[in-house]
Protein backbone atom coordinates (compact mmCIF):
# COMPACT_ATOMS: atom_id res chain seq x y z
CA UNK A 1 -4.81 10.60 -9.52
CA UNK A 2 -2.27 8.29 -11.36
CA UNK A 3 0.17 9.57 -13.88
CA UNK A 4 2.21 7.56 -15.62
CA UNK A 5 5.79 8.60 -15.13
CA UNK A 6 8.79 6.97 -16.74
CA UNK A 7 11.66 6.15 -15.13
CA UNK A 8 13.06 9.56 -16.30
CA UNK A 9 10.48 11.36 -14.46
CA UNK A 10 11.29 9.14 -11.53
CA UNK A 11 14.39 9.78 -11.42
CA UNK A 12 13.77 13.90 -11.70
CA UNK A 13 11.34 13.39 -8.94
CA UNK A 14 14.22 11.70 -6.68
CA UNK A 15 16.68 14.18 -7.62
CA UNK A 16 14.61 17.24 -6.70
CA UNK A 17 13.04 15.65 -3.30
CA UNK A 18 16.68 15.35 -2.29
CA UNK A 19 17.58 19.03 -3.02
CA UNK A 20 14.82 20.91 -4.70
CA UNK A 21 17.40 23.24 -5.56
CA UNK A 22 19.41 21.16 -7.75
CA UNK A 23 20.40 22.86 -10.75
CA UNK A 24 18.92 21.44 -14.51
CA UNK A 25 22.30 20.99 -15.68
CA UNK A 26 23.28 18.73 -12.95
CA UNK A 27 19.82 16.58 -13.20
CA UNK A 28 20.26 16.71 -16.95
CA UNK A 29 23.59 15.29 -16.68
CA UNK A 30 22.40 12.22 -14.11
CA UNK A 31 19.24 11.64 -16.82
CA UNK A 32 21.25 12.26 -20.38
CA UNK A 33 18.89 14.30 -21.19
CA UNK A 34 19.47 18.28 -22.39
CA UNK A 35 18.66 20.91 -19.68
CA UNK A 36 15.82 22.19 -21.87
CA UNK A 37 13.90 18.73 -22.09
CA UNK A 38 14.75 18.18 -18.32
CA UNK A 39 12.70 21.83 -17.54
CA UNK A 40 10.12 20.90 -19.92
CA UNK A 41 9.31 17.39 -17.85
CA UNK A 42 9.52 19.03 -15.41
CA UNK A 43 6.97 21.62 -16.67
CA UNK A 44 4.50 19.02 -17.48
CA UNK A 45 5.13 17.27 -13.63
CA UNK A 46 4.27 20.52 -12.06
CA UNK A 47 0.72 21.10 -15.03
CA UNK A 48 -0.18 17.73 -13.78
CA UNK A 49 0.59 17.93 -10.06
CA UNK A 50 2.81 15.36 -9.60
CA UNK A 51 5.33 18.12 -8.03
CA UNK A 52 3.10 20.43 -5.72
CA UNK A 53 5.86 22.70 -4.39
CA UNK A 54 9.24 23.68 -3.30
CA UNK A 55 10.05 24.10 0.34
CA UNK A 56 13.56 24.73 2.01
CA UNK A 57 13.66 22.81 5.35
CA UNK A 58 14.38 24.92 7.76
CA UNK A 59 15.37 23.75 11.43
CA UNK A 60 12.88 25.32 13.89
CA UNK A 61 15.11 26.15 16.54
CA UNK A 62 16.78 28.84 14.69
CA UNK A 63 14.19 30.51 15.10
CA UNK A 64 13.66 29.86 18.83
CA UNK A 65 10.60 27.02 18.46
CA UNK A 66 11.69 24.55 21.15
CA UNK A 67 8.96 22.75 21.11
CA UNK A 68 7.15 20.61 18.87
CA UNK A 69 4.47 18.29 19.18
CA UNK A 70 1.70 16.42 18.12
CA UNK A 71 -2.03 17.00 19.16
CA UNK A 72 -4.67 15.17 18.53
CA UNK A 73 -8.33 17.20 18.49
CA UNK A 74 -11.99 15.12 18.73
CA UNK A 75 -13.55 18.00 15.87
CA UNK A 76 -17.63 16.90 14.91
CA UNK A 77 -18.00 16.91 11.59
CA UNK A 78 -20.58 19.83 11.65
CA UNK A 79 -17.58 22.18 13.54
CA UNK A 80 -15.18 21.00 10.83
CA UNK A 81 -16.76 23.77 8.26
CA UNK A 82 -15.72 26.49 11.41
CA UNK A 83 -12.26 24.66 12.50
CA UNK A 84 -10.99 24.79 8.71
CA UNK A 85 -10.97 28.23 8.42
CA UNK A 86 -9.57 29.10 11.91
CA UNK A 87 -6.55 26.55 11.88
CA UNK A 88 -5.12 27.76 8.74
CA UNK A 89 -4.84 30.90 10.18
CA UNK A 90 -2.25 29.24 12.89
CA UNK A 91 1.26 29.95 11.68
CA UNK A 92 2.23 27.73 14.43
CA UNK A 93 0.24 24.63 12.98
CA UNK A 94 2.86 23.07 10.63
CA UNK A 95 0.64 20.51 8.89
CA UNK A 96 -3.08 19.57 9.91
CA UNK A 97 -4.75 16.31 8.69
CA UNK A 98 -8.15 14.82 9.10
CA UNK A 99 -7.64 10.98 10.32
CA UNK A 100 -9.59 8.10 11.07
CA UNK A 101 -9.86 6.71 14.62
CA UNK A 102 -11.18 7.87 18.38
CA UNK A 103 -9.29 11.80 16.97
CA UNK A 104 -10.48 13.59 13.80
CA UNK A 105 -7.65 15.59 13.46
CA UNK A 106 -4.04 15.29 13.74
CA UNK A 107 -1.14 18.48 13.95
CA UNK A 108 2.15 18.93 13.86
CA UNK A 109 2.86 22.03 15.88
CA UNK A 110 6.01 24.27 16.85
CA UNK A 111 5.84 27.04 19.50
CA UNK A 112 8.52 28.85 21.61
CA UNK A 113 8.13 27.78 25.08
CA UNK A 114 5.31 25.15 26.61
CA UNK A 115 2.92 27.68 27.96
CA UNK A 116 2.67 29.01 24.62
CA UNK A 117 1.43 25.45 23.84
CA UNK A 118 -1.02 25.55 26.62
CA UNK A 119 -2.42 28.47 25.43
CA UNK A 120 -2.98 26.60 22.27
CA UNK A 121 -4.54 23.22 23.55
CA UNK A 122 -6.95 25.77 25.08
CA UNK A 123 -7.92 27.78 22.29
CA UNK A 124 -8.21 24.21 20.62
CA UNK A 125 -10.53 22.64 23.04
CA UNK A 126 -13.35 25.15 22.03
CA UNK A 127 -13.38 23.03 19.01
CA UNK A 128 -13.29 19.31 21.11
CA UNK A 129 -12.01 16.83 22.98
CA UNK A 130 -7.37 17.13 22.64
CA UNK A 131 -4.76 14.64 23.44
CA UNK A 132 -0.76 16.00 23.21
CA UNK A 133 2.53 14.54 22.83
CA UNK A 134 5.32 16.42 22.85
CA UNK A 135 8.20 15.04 20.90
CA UNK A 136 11.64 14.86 22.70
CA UNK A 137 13.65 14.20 19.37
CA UNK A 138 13.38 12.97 15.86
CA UNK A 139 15.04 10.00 14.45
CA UNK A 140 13.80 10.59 10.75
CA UNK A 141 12.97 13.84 9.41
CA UNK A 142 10.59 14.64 6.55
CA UNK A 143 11.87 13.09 3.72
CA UNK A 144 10.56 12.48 0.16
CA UNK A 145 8.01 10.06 -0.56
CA UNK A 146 9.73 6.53 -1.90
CA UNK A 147 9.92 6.22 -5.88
CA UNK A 148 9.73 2.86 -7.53
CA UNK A 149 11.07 2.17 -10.57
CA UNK A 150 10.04 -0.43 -13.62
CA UNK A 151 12.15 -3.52 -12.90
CA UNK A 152 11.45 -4.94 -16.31
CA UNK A 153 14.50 -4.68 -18.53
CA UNK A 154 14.38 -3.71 -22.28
């Protein structure tokens, strides 16, 4: 799925990864473009699915998750029509991806205490093989994914 995006678009893009609350004016104002041709790019990026969504990034602790980690699950690929289903019922399961390697799937998850996570791990293991790491801190938080822009000059 390529689009081709200007460096107007690009620059949107950046702007609203930072903050995706940032208000047309102001983006208007860094593209010199009016508001209304800044929402209607912006329109068209969301018709085409170069923007997805909007999420606010909200630290987990407020609401009491201490601990996150990452688990690793061994799913055959005849279960993966039954796991599907099941894990996106999860709240706790912040992002779930199918990988490549000895693991077919890899999670992000947040629960309250460890013995919550236990409980998990087990439930999981009906599915296959697990391997977890709980993560003691994060030096980089989700960020937006890195824009490049046309280096060629007019």
């Amino acid at each position: 799925m390529k689009h081709i995006l200007d460096d107007t678009d690009k620059k949107i893009i950046e702007l609203l990864q930072q903050n995706g609350r940032t208000p047309l004016k102001r983006i208007a104002d860094e593209v010199f473009l009016s508001p209304p041709t800044v929402s209607a790019r912006i329109d068209r990026l969301e018709k085409d699915g170069v923007i997805i969504g909007y999420f606010a990034n909200i630290n987990p602790e407020a609401f009491d998750y201490h601990i996150k980690a990452f688990i690793n699950l061994e799913v055959e690929p005849i279960r993966k029509k039954e796991f599907y289903p099941y894990i996106e019922k999860i709240p706790n399961v912040i992002e779930c991806n199918c990988v490549t390697g000895d693991y077919s799937m890899l999670m992000e998850v947040v629960f309250h205490t460890t013995a919550e996570l236990d409980q998990f791990i087990g439930q999981l293991q009906h599915f296959g093989r697990t391997k977890t790491q709980i993560v003691f801190s994060t030096s980089v938080n989700h960020r937006g994914i890195p824009i490049e822009h046309d280096t060629a000059e007019a």
